[in-house]
C-alpha atoms as a PDB file:
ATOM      1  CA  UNK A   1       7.866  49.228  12.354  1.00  0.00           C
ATOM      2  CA  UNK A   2       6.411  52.718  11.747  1.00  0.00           C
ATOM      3  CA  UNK A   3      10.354  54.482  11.054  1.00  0.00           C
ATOM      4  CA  UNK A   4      10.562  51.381   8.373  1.00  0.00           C
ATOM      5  CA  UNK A   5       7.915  53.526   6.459  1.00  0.00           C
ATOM      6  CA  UNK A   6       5.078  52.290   4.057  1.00  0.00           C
ATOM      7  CA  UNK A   7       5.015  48.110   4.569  1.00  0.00           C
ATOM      8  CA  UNK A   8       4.826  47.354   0.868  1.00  0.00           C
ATOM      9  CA  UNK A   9       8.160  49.151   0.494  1.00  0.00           C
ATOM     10  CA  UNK A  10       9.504  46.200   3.180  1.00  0.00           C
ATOM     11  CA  UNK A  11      11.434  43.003   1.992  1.00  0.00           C
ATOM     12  CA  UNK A  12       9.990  39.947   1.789  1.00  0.00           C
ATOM     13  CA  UNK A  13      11.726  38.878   4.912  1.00  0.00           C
ATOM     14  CA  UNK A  14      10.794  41.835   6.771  1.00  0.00           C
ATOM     15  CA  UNK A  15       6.885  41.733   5.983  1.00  0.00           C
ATOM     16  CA  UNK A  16       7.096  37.926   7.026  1.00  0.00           C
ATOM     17  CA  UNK A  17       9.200  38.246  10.283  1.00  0.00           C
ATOM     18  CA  UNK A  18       5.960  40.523  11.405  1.00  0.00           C
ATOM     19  CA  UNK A  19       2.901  39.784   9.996  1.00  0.00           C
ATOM     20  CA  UNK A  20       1.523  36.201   9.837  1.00  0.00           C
ATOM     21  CA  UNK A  21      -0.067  37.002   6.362  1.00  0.00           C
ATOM     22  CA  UNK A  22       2.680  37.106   4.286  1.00  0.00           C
ATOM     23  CA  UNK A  23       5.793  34.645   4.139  1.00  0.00           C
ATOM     24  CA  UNK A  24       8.564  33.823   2.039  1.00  0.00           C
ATOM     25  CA  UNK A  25       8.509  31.977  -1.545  1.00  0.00           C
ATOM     26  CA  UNK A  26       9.714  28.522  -1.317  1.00  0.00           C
ATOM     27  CA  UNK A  27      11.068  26.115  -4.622  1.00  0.00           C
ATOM     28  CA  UNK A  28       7.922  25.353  -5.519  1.00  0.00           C
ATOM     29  CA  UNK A  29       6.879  29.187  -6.320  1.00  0.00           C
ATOM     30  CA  UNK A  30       7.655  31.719  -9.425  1.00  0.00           C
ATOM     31  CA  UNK A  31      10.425  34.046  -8.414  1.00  0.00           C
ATOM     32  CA  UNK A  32       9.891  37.536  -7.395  1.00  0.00           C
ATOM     33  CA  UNK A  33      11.134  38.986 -10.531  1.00  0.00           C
ATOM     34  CA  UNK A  34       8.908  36.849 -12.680  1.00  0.00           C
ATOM     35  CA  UNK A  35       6.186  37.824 -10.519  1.00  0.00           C
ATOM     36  CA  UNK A  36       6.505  41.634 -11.214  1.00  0.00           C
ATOM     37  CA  UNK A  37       7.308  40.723 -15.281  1.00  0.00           C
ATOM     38  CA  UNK A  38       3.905  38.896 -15.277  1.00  0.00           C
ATOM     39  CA  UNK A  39       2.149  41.526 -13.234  1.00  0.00           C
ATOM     40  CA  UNK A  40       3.712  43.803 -15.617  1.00  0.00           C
ATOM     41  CA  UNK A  41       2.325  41.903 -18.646  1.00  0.00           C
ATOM     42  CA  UNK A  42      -1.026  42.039 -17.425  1.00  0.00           C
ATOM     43  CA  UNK A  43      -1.521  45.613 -16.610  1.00  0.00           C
ATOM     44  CA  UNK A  44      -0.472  46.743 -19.895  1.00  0.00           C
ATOM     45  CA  UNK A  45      -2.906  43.935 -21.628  1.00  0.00           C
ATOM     46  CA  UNK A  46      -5.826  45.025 -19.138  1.00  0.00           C
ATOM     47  CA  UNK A  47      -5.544  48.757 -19.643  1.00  0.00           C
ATOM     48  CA  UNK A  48      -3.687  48.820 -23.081  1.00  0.00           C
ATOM     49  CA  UNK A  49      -0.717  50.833 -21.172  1.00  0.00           C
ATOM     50  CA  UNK A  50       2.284  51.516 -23.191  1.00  0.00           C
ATOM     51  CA  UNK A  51       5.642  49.582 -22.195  1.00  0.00           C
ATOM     52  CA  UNK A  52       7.070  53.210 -21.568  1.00  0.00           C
ATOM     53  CA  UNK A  53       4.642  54.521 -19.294  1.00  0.00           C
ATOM     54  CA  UNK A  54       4.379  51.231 -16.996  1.00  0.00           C
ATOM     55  CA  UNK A  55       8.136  52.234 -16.356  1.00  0.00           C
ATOM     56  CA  UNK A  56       7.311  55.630 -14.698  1.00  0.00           C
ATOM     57  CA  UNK A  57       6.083  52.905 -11.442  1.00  0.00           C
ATOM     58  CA  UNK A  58       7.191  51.423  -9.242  1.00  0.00           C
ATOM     59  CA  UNK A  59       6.863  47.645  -8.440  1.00  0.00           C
ATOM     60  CA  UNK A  60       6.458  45.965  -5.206  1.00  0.00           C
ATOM     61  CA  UNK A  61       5.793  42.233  -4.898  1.00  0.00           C
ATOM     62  CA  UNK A  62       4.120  40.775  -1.713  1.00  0.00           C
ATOM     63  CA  UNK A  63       4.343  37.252  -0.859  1.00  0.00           C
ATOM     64  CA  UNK A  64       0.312  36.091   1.095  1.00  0.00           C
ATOM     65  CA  UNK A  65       0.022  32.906   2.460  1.00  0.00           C
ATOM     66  CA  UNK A  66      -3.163  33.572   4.466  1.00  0.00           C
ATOM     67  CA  UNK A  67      -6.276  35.176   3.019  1.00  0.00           C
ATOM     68  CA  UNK A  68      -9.932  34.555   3.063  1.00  0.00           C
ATOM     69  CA  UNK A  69     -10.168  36.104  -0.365  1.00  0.00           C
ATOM     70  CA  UNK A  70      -8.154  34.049  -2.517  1.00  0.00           C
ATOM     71  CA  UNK A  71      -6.558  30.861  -2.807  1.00  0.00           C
ATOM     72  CA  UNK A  72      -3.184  31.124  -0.803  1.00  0.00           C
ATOM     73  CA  UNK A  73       0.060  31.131  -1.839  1.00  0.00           C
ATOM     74  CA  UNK A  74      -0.840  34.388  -4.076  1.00  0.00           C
ATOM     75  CA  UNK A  75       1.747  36.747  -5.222  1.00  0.00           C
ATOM     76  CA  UNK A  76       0.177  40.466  -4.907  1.00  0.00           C
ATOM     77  CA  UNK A  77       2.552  42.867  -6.791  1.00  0.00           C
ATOM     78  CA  UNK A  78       1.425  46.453  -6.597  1.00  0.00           C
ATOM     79  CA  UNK A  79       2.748  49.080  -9.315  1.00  0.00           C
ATOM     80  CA  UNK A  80       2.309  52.304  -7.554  1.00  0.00           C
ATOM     81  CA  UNK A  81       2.497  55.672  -9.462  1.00  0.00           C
ATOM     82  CA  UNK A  82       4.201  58.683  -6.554  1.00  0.00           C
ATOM     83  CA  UNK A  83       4.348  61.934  -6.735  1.00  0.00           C
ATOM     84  CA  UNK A  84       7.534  64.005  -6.373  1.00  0.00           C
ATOM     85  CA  UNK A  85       7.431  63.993  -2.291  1.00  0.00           C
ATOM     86  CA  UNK A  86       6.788  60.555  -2.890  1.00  0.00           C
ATOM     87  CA  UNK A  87       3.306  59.982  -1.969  1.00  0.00           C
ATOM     88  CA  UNK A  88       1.263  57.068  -3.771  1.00  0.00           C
ATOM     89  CA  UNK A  89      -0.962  58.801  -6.610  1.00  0.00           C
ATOM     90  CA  UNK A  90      -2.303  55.447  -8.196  1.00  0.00           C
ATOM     91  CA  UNK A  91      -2.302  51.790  -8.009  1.00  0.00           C
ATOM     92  CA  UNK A  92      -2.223  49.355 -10.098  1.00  0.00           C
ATOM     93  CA  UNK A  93      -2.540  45.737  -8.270  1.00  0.00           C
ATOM     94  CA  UNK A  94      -2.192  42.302  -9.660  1.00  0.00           C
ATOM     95  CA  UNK A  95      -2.904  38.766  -7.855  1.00  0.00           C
ATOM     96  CA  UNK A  96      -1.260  35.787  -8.882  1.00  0.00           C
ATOM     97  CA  UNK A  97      -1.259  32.027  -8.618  1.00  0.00           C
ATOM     98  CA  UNK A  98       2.300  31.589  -6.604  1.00  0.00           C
ATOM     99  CA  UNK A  99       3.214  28.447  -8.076  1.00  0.00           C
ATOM    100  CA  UNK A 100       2.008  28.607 -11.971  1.00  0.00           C
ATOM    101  CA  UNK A 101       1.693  32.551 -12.078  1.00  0.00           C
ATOM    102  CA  UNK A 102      -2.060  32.528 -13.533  1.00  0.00           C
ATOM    103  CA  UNK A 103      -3.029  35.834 -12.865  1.00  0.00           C
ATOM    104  CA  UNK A 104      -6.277  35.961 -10.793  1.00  0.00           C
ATOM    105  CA  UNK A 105      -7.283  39.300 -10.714  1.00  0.00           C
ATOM    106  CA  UNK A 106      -6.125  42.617 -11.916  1.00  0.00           C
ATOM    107  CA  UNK A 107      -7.567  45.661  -9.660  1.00  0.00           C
ATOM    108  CA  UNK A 108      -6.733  48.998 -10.246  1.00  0.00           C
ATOM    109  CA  UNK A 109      -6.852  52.673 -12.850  1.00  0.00           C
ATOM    110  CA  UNK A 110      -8.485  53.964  -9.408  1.00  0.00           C
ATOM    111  CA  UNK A 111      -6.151  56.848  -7.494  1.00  0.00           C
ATOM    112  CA  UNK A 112      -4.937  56.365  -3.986  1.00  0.00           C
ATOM    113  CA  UNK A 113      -5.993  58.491  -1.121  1.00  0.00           C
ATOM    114  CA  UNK A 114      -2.734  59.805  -0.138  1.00  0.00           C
END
């Protein structure tokens, strides 16, 4: 696991073949694109981000379906901001409602620690 590098970077199928936590959409769920278009929509209405600028991150969408925190299937997408040597230098996270795609909480404007 460690030479596949940083597990958000993973495919669905890979994060699910190895840790319980996350799984794989079904029928019933929003897509994985529509996820990240939604998670999209809401960063830019939460901090008032330009279009333009959203596009200088990177979006990766993680698929929970066990966590004492929220209300399970969510979709977490992360939009992470790297650095040229391509280390994370913020994050911008967004939960979602896997079937209707109500977002349920927007965290993020905070930098990451390496």
């Amino acid at each position: 696991r460690a030479q596949k590098g940083e597990t958000y970077k993973w495919s669905l199928e890979e994060r699910a073949k190895y840790f319980p936590s996350y799984g794989l959409p079904n029928a019933d769920d929003i897509t994985q694109d529509e996820a990240i278009r939604i998670a999209g929509d809401a960063i830019r209405k939460e901090t008032g981000m330009a279009e333009d600028d959203l596009k200088q991150y990177a979006a990766y969408a993680l698929y929970v379906i066990d966590d004492i925190s929220l209300p399970t299937p969510f979709w977490m997408v992360h939009y992470i901001l790297e650095d040229a040597s391509g280390r994370s230098r913020k994050i911008l996270t967004v939960y979602m409602d896997a079937r209707t795609g109500e977002v349920l909480k927007v965290d993020g404007g905070g930098n990451a620690n390496g």
